[in-house]
Protein backbone atom coordinates (compact mmCIF):
# COMPACT_ATOMS: atom_id res chain seq x y z
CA UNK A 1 8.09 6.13 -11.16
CA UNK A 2 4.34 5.96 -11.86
CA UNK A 3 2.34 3.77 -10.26
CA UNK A 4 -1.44 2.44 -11.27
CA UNK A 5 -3.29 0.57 -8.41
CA UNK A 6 -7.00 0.49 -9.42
CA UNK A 7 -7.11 -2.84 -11.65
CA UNK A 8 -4.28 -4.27 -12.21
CA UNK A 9 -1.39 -2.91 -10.09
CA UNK A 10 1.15 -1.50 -12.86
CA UNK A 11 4.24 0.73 -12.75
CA UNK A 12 6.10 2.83 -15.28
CA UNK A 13 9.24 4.03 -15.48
CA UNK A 14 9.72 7.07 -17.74
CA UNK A 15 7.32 5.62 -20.36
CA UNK A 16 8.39 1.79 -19.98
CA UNK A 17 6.04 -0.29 -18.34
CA UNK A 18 8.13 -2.59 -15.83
CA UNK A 19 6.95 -6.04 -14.98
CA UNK A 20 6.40 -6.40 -11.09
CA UNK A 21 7.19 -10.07 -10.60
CA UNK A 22 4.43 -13.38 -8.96
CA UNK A 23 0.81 -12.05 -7.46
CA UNK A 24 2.58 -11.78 -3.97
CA UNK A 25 4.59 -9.61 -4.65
CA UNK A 26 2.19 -7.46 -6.81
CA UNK A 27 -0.32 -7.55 -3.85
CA UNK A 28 2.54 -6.46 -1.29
CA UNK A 29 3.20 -3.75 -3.84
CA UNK A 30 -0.36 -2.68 -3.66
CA UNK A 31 -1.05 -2.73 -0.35
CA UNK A 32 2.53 -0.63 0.53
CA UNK A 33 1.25 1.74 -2.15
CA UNK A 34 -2.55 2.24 -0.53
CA UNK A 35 -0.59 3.10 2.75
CA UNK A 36 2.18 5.31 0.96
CA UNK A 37 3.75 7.77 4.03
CA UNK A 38 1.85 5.32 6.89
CA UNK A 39 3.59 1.78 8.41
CA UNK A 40 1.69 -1.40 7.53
CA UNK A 41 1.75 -3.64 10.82
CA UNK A 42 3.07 -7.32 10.13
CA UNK A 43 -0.29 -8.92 10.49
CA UNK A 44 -2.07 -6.88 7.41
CA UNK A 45 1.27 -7.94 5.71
CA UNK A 46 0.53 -11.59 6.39
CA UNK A 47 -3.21 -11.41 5.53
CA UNK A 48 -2.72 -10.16 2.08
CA UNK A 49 0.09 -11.94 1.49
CA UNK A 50 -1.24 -15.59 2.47
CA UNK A 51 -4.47 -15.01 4.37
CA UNK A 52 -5.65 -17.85 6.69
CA UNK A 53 -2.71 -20.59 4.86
CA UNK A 54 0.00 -19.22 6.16
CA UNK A 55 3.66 -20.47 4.75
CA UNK A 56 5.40 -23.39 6.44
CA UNK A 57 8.27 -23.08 8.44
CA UNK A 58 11.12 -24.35 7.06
């Protein structure tokens, strides 16, 4: 796979272009790609995902 993260975050496979789903999980996809090899602690998880309105419990 072939990833592109500066712009739009895109991915190929082969020379397809796949579709990567909603902005969440583009932006998850991102930020797991910016830290490629490192763990991402929850909270940096949470911000991008839903910054200061977090989900509600349900």
């Amino acid at each position: 796979m072939r990833f592109a993260v500066l712009g739009s975050v895109r991915m190929w496979r082969g020379s397809v272009e796949l579709e990567q789903g909603p902005p969440k999980r583009r932006a998850l996809l991102a930020l797991l790609l910016v830290r490629s090899g490192h763990p991402v602690p929850l909270h940096e998880i949470v911000d991008v995902l839903w910054g200061q309105t977090l989900p509600s419990a349900r």
